[in-house]
Protein backbone atom coordinates (compact mmCIF):
# COMPACT_ATOMS: atom_id res chain seq x y z
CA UNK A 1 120.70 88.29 123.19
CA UNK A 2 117.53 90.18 122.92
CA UNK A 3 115.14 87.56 123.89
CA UNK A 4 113.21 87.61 121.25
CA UNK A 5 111.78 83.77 119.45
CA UNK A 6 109.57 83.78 116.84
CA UNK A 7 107.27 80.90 116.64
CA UNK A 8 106.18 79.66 113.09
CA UNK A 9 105.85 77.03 110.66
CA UNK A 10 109.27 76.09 108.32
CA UNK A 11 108.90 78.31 105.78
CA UNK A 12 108.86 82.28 105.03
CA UNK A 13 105.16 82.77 104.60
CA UNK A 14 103.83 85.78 107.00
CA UNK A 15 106.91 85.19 109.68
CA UNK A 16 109.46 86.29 106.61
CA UNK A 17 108.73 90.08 106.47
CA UNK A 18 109.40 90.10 110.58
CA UNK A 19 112.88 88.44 109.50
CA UNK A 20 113.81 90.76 107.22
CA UNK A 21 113.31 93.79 109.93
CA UNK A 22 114.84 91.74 112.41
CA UNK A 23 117.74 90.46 110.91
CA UNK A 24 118.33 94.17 109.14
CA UNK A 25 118.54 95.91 112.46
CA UNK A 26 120.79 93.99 113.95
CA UNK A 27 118.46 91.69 116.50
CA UNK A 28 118.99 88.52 117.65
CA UNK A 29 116.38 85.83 117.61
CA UNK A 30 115.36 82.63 117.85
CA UNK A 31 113.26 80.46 115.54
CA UNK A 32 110.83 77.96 116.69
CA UNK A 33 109.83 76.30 114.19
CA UNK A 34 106.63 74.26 114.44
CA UNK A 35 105.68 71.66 111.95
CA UNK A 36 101.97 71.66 110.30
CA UNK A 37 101.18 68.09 111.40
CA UNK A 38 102.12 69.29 114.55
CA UNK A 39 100.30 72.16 115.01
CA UNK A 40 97.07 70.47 113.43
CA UNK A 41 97.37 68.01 116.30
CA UNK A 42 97.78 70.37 119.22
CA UNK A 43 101.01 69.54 120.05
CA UNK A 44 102.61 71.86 122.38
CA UNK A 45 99.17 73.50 122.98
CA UNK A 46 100.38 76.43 120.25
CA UNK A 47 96.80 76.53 118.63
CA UNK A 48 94.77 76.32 121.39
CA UNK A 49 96.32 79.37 123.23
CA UNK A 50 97.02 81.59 119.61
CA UNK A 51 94.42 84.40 120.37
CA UNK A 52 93.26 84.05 117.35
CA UNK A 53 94.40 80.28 116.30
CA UNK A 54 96.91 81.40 114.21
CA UNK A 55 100.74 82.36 114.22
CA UNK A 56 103.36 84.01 113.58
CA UNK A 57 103.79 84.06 117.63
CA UNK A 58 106.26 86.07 119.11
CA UNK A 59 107.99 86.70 122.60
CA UNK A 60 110.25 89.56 123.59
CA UNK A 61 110.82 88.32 126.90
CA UNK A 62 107.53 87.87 129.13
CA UNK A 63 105.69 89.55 126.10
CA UNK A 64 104.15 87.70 123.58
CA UNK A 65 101.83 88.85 120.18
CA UNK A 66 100.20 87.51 117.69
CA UNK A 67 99.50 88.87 113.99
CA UNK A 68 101.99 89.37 111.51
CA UNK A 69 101.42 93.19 111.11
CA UNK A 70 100.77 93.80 114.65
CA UNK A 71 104.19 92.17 115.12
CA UNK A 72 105.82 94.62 112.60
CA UNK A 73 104.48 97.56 113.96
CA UNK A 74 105.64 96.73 117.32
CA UNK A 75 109.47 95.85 116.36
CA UNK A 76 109.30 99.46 114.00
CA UNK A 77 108.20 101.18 117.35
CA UNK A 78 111.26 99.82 119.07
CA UNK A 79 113.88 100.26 116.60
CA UNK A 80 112.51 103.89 115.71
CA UNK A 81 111.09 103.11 112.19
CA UNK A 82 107.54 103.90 112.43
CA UNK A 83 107.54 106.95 111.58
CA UNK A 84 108.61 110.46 113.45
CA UNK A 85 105.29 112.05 113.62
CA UNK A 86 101.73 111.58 113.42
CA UNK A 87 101.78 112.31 109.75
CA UNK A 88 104.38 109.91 109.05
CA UNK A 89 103.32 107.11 110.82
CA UNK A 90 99.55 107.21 109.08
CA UNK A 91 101.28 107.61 105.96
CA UNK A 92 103.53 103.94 106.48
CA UNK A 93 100.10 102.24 107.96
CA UNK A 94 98.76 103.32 104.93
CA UNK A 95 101.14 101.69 102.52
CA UNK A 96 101.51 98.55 104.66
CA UNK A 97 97.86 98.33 104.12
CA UNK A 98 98.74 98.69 100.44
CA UNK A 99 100.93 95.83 100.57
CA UNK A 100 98.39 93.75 102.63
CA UNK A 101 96.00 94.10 99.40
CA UNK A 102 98.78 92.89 97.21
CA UNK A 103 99.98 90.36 99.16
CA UNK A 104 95.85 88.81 99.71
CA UNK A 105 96.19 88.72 95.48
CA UNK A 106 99.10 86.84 95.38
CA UNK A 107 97.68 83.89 98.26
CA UNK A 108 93.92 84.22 96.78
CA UNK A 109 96.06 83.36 93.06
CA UNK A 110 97.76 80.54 94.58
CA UNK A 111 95.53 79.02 97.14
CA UNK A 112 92.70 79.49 95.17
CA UNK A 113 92.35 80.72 91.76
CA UNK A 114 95.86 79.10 90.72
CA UNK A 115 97.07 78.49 86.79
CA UNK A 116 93.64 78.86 85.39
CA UNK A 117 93.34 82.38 85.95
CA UNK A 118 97.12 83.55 86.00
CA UNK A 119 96.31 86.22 83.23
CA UNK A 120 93.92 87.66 85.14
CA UNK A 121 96.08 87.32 88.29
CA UNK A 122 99.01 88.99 86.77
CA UNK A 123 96.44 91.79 84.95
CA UNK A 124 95.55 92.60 88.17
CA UNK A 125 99.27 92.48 90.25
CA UNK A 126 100.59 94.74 87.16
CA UNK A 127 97.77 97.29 88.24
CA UNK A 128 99.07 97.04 91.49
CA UNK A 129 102.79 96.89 91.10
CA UNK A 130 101.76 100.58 89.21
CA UNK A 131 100.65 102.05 92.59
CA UNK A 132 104.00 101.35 93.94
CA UNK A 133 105.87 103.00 91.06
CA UNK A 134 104.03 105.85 91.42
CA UNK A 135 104.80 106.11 95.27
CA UNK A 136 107.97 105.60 94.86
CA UNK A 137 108.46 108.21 92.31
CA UNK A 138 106.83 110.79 94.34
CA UNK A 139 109.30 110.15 97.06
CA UNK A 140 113.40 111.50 95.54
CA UNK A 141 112.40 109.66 92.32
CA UNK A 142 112.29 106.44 93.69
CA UNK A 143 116.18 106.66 95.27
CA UNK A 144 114.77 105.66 98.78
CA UNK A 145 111.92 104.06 100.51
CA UNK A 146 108.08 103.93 100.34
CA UNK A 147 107.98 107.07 102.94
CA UNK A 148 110.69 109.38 103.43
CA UNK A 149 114.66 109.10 103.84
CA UNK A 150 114.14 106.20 105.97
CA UNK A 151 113.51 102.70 106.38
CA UNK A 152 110.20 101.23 107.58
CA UNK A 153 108.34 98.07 108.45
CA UNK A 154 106.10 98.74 105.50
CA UNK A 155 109.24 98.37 103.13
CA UNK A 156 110.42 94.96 104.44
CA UNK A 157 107.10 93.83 104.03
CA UNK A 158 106.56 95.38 100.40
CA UNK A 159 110.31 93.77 99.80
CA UNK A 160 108.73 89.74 101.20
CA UNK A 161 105.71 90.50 99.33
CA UNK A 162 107.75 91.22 95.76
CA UNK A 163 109.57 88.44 96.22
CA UNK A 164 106.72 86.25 96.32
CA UNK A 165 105.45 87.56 93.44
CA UNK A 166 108.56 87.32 91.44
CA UNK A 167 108.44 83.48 92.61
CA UNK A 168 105.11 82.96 90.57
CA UNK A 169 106.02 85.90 88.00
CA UNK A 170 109.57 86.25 87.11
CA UNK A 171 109.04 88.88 85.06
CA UNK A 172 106.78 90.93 86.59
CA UNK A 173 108.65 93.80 87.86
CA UNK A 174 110.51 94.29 84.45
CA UNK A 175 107.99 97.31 83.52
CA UNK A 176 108.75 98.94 86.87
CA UNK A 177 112.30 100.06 86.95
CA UNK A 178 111.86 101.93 90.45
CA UNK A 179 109.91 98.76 92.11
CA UNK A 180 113.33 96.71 90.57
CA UNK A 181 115.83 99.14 91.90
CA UNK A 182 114.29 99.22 94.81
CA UNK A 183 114.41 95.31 95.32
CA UNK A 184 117.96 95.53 94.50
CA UNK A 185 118.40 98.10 96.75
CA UNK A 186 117.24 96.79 99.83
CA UNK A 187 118.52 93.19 99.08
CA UNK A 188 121.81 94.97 99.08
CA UNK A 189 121.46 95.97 102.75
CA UNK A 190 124.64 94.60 104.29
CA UNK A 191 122.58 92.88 107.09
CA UNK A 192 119.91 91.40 104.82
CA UNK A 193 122.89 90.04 102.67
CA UNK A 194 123.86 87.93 105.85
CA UNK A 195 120.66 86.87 106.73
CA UNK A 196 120.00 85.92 103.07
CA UNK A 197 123.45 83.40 103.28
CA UNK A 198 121.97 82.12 106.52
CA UNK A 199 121.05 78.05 106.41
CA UNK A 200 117.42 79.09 107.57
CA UNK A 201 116.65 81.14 104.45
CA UNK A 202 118.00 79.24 102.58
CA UNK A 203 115.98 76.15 103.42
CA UNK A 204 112.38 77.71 104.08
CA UNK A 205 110.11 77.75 101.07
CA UNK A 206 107.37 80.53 100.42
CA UNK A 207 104.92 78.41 100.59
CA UNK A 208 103.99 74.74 102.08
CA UNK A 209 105.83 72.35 99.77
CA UNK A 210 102.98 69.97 98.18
């Protein structure tokens, strides 16, 4: 066992991209799940010692971190998919920060804006989604991942964040045959099929049920 827990809420929100990596290179890990009514009453003390009164939290060992990204980076250092030099690694910061802007669309949309303004919401996301396509067609015409021959924690966050949208937009990716293969791709991982078949997956929600 690796030691590793990752403490969150029930459902995939910003704890499902660290999943994905996890489960996809083979780790181990446990899930503490924490629910909202909980947390909102202090149980456990989880909000009052968050750094930032928030979580994803997680522990490898004696080590704990907060922030979602911060988390992903940390997990691509140890499992060698951050990138091999400087270049590279600026290069997947870069388009993790890319995803980060299309992922604050797609919880602004829902939190926010919601059903009133979905045509804007999806004028904007297809503007978006285009930025992707293009990356991924500069890189062996879209046959591997955001940067270079190999994986990264930018592309199991890009994969979480597609899937969200998808939720809202079914048909959003339907212009962007390289963004599609690329979900199918990567769903196709032989680890991320098992975790996908596990119970927990299968019961978390995107979102907070209402």
């Amino acid at each position: 066992m690796s030691g590793f827990t990752l403490t969150y809420f029930p459902i995939r929100g910003r704890a499902e991209a660290i999943r994905l990596l996890l489960a996809d290179q083979g780790a181990s890990w446990t899930d503490d799940e924490v629910q909202m009514q909980d947390w909102a009453a202090g149980i456990r003390d989880l909000k009052k010692n968050a750094v930032f009164g928030q979580i994803p939290r997680f522990q490898d060992g004696d080590f704990v971190l907060y922030q979602s990204c911060t988390i992903l980076r940390y997990l691509a250092r140890k499992y060698g998919i951050s990138g091999s030099n400087a270049q590279e690694i600026a290069t997947i910061e870069m388009m993790n920060d890319g995803v980060e802007d299309l992922r604050l669309k797609y919880y602004l949309f829902l939190f926010l804006d919601k059903e009133p303004n979905k045509e804007k919401f999806l004028t904007d996301l297809a503007t978006q989604l285009s930025y992707f396509e293009r990356i991924l067609s500069n890189n062996s015409n879209g046959s591997k991942f955001l940067v270079g021959d190999k994986i990264s924690y930018a592309d199991y966050n890009l994969l979480d964040t597609l899937q969200c949208n998808l939720d809202v937009a079914p048909s959003c990716l339907s212009a962007y045959p390289l963004l599609s293969g690329y979900v199918e791709r990567l769903l196709k991982r032989p680890n991320i099929i098992e975790y996908l078949k596990t119970e927990g997956r299968k019961r978390r929600p995107i979102i907070p049920k209402k």
